[in-house]
C-alpha atoms as a PDB file:
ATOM      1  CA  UNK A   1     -36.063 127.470-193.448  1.00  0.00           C
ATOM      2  CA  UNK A   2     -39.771 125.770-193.459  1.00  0.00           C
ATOM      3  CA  UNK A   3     -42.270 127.601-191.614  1.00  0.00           C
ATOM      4  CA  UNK A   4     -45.257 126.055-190.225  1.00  0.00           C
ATOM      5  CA  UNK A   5     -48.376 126.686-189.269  1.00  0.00           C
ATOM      6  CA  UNK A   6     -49.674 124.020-187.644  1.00  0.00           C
ATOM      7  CA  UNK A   7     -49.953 125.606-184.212  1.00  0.00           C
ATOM      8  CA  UNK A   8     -50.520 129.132-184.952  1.00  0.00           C
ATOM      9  CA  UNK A   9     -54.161 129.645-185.313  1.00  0.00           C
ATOM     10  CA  UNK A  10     -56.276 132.559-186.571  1.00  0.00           C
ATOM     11  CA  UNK A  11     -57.333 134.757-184.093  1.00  0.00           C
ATOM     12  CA  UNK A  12     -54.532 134.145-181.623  1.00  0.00           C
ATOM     13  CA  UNK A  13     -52.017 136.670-180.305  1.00  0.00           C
ATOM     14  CA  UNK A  14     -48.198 135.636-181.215  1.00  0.00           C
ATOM     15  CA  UNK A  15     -45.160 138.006-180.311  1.00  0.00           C
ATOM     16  CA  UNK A  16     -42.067 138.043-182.834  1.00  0.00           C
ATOM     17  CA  UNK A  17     -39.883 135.944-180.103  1.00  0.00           C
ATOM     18  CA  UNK A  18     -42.493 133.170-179.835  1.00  0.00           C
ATOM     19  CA  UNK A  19     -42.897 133.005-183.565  1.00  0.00           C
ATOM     20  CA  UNK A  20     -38.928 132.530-183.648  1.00  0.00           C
ATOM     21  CA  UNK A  21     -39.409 129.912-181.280  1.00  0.00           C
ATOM     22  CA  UNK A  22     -42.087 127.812-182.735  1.00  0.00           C
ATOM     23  CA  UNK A  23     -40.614 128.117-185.620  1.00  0.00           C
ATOM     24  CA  UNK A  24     -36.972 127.248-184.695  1.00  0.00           C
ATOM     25  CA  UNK A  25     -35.000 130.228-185.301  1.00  0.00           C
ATOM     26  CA  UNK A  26     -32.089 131.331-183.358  1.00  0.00           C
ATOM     27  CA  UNK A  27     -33.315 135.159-182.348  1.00  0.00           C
ATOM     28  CA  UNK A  28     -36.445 137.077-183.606  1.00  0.00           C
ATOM     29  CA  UNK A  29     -34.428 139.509-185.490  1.00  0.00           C
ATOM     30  CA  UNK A  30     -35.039 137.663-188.787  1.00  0.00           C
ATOM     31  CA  UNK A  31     -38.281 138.399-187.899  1.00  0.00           C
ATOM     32  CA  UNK A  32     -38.281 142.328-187.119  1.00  0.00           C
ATOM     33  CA  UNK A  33     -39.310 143.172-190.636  1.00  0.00           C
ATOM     34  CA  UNK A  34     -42.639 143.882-191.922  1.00  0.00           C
ATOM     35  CA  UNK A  35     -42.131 141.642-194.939  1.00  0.00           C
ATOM     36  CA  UNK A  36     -40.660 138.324-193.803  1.00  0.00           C
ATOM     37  CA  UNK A  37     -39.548 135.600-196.752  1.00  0.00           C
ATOM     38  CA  UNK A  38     -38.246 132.435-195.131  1.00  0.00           C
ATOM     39  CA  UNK A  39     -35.401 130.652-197.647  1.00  0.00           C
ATOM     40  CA  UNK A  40     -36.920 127.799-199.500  1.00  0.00           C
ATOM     41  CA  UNK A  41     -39.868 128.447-198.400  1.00  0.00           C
ATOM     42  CA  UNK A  42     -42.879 129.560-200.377  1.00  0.00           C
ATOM     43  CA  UNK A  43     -44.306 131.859-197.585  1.00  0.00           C
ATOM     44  CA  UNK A  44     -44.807 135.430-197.421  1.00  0.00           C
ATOM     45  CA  UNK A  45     -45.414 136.568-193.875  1.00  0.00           C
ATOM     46  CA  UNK A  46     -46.564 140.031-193.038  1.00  0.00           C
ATOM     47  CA  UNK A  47     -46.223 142.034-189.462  1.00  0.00           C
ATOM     48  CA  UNK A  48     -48.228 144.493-189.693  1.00  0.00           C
ATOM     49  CA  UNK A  49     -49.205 147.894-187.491  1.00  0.00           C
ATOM     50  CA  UNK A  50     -51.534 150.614-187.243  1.00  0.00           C
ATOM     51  CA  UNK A  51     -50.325 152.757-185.093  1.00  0.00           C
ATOM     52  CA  UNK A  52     -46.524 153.230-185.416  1.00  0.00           C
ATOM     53  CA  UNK A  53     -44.323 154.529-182.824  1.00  0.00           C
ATOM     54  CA  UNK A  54     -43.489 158.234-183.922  1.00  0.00           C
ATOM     55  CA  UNK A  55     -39.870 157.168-185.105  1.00  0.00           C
ATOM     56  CA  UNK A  56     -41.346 154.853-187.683  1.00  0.00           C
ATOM     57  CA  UNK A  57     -42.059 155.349-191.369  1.00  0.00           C
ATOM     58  CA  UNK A  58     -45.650 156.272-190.952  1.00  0.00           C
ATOM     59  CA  UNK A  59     -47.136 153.699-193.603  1.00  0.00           C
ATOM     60  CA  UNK A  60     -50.784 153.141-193.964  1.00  0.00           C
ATOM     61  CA  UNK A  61     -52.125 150.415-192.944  1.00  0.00           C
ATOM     62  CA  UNK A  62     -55.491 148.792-191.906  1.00  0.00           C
ATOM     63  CA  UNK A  63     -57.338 145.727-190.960  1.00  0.00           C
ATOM     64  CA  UNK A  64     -61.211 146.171-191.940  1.00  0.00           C
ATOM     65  CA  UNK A  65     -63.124 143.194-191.485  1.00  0.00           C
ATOM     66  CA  UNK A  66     -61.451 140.681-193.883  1.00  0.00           C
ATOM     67  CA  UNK A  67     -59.483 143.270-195.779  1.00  0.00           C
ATOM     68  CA  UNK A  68     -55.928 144.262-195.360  1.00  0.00           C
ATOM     69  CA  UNK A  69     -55.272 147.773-196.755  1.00  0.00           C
ATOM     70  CA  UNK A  70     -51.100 147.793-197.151  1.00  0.00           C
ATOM     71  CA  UNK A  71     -48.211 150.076-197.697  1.00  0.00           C
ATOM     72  CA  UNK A  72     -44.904 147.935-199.003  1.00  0.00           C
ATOM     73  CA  UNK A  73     -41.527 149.085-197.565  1.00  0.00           C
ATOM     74  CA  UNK A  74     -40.407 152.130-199.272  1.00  0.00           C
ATOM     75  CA  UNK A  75     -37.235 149.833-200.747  1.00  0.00           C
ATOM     76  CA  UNK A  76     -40.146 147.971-202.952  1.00  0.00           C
ATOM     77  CA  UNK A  77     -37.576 145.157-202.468  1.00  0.00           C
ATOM     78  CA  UNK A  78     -40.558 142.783-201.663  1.00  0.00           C
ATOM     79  CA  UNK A  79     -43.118 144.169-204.112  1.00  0.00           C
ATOM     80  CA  UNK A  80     -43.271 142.201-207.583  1.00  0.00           C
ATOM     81  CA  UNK A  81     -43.128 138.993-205.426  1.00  0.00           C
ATOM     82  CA  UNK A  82     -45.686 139.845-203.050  1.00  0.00           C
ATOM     83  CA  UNK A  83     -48.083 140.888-206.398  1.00  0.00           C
ATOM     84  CA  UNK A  84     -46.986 137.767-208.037  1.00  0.00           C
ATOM     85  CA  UNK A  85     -47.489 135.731-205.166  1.00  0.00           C
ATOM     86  CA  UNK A  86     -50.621 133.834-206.680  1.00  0.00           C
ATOM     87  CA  UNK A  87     -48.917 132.902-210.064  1.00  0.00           C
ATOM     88  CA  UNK A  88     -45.943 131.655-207.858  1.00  0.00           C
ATOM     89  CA  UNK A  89     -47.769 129.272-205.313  1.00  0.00           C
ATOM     90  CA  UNK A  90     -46.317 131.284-202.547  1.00  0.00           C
ATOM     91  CA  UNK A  91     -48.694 132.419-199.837  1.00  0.00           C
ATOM     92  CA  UNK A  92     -49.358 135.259-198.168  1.00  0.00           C
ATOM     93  CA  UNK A  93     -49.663 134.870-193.874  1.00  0.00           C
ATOM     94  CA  UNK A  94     -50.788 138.238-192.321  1.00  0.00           C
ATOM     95  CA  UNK A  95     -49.984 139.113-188.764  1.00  0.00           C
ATOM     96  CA  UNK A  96     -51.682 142.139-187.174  1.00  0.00           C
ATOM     97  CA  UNK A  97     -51.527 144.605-184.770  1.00  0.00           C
ATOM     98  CA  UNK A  98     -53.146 147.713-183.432  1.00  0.00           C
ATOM     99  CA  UNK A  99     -50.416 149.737-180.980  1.00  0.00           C
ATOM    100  CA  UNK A 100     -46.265 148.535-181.683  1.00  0.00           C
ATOM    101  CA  UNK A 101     -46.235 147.077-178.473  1.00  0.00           C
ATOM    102  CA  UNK A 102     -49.031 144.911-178.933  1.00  0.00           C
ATOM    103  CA  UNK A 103     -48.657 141.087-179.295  1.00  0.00           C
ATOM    104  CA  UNK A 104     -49.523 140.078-183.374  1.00  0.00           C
ATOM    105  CA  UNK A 105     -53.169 138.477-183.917  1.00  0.00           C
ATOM    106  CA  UNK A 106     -52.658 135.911-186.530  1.00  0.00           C
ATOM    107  CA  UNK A 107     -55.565 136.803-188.935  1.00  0.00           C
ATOM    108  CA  UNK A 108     -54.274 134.068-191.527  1.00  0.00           C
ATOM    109  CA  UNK A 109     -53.315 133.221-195.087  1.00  0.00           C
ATOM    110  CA  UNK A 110     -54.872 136.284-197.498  1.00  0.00           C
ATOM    111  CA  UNK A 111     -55.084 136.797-201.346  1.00  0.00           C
ATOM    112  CA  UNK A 112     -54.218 139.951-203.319  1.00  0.00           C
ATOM    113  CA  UNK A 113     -57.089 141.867-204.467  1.00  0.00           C
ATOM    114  CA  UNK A 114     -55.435 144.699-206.312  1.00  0.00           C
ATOM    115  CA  UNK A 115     -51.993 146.189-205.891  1.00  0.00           C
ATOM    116  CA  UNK A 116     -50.761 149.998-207.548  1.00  0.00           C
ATOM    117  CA  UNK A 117     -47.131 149.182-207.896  1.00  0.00           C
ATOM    118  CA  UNK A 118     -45.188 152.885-207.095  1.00  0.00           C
ATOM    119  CA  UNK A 119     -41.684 153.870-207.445  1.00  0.00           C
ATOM    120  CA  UNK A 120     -41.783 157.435-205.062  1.00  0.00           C
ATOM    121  CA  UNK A 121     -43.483 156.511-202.517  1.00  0.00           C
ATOM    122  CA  UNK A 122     -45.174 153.045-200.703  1.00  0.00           C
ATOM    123  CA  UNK A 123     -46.655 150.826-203.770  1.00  0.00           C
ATOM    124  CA  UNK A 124     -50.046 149.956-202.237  1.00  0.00           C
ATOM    125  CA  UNK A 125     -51.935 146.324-201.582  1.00  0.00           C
ATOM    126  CA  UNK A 126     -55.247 145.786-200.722  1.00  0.00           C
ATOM    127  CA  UNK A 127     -55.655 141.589-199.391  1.00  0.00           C
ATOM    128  CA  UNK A 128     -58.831 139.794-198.463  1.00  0.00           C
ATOM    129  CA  UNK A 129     -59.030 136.750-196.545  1.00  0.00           C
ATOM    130  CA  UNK A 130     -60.886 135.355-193.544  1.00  0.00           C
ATOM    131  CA  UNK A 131     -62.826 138.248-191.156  1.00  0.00           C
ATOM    132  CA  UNK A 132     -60.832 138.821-187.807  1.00  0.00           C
ATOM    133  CA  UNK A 133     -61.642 141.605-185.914  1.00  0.00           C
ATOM    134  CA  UNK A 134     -58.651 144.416-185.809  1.00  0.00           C
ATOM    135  CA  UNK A 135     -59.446 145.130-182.163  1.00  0.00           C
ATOM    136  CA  UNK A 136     -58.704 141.478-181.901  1.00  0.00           C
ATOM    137  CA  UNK A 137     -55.168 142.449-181.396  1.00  0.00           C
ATOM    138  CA  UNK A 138     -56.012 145.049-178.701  1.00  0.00           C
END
């Protein structure tokens, strides 16, 4: 499925059932991951938290300015693509948020900086891209 972006703009507050519906899914579930890949589609779409509810793998994660410190999943399923995602074409659209039941704020397409691949534990990304404000999502 082709996502678009045409009317989701940075800076603006999105929850995972009005993404689904912009973007013509059935239900939001596809979208209740942190690492969403569309089929066929060259898009890499992060949800991303700070503060997790207590049930929650406690990953580490930040918005500062215009750089997105990252935790992958712990099943590094997503990892190689996400640090090949430049050599690929695919891009990388970050969605953030500050509390779990806070709507997303779209802070836009981002570039890897630097990644530390890991097999124990979270492999670690560090993206830059356009300056939104993480208590935008607030």
């Amino acid at each position: 499925m082709l996502v678009s972006f045409d009317s989701v703009h940075v800076g603006g507050h999105y929850t995972r059932p009005e993404l689904a519906r912009l973007w013509g899914y059935k239900g939001h579930e596809a979208l209740c991951r942190g690492v969403v890949t569309p089929a066929g589609d060259n898009k890499i779409i992060l949800f991303v938290t700070r503060e997790k509810r207590p049930e929650d793998v406690q990953y580490h994660d930040d918005l500062v300015g215009s750089v997105l410190l990252w935790e992958g999943p712990n099943n590094h399923v997503e990892d190689d693509r996400v640090i090949n995602h430049r050599k690929a074409g695919d891009e990388v659209h970050v969605f953030f948020r500050v509390e779990h039941d806070d709507p997303f704020t779209y802070v836009g397409q981002m570039a890897l900086y630097c990644a530390q691949r890991l097999t124990t534990e979270p492999s670690r990304f560090v993206f830059q891209g356009a300056a939104v404000s993480a208590n935008a999502a607030a």
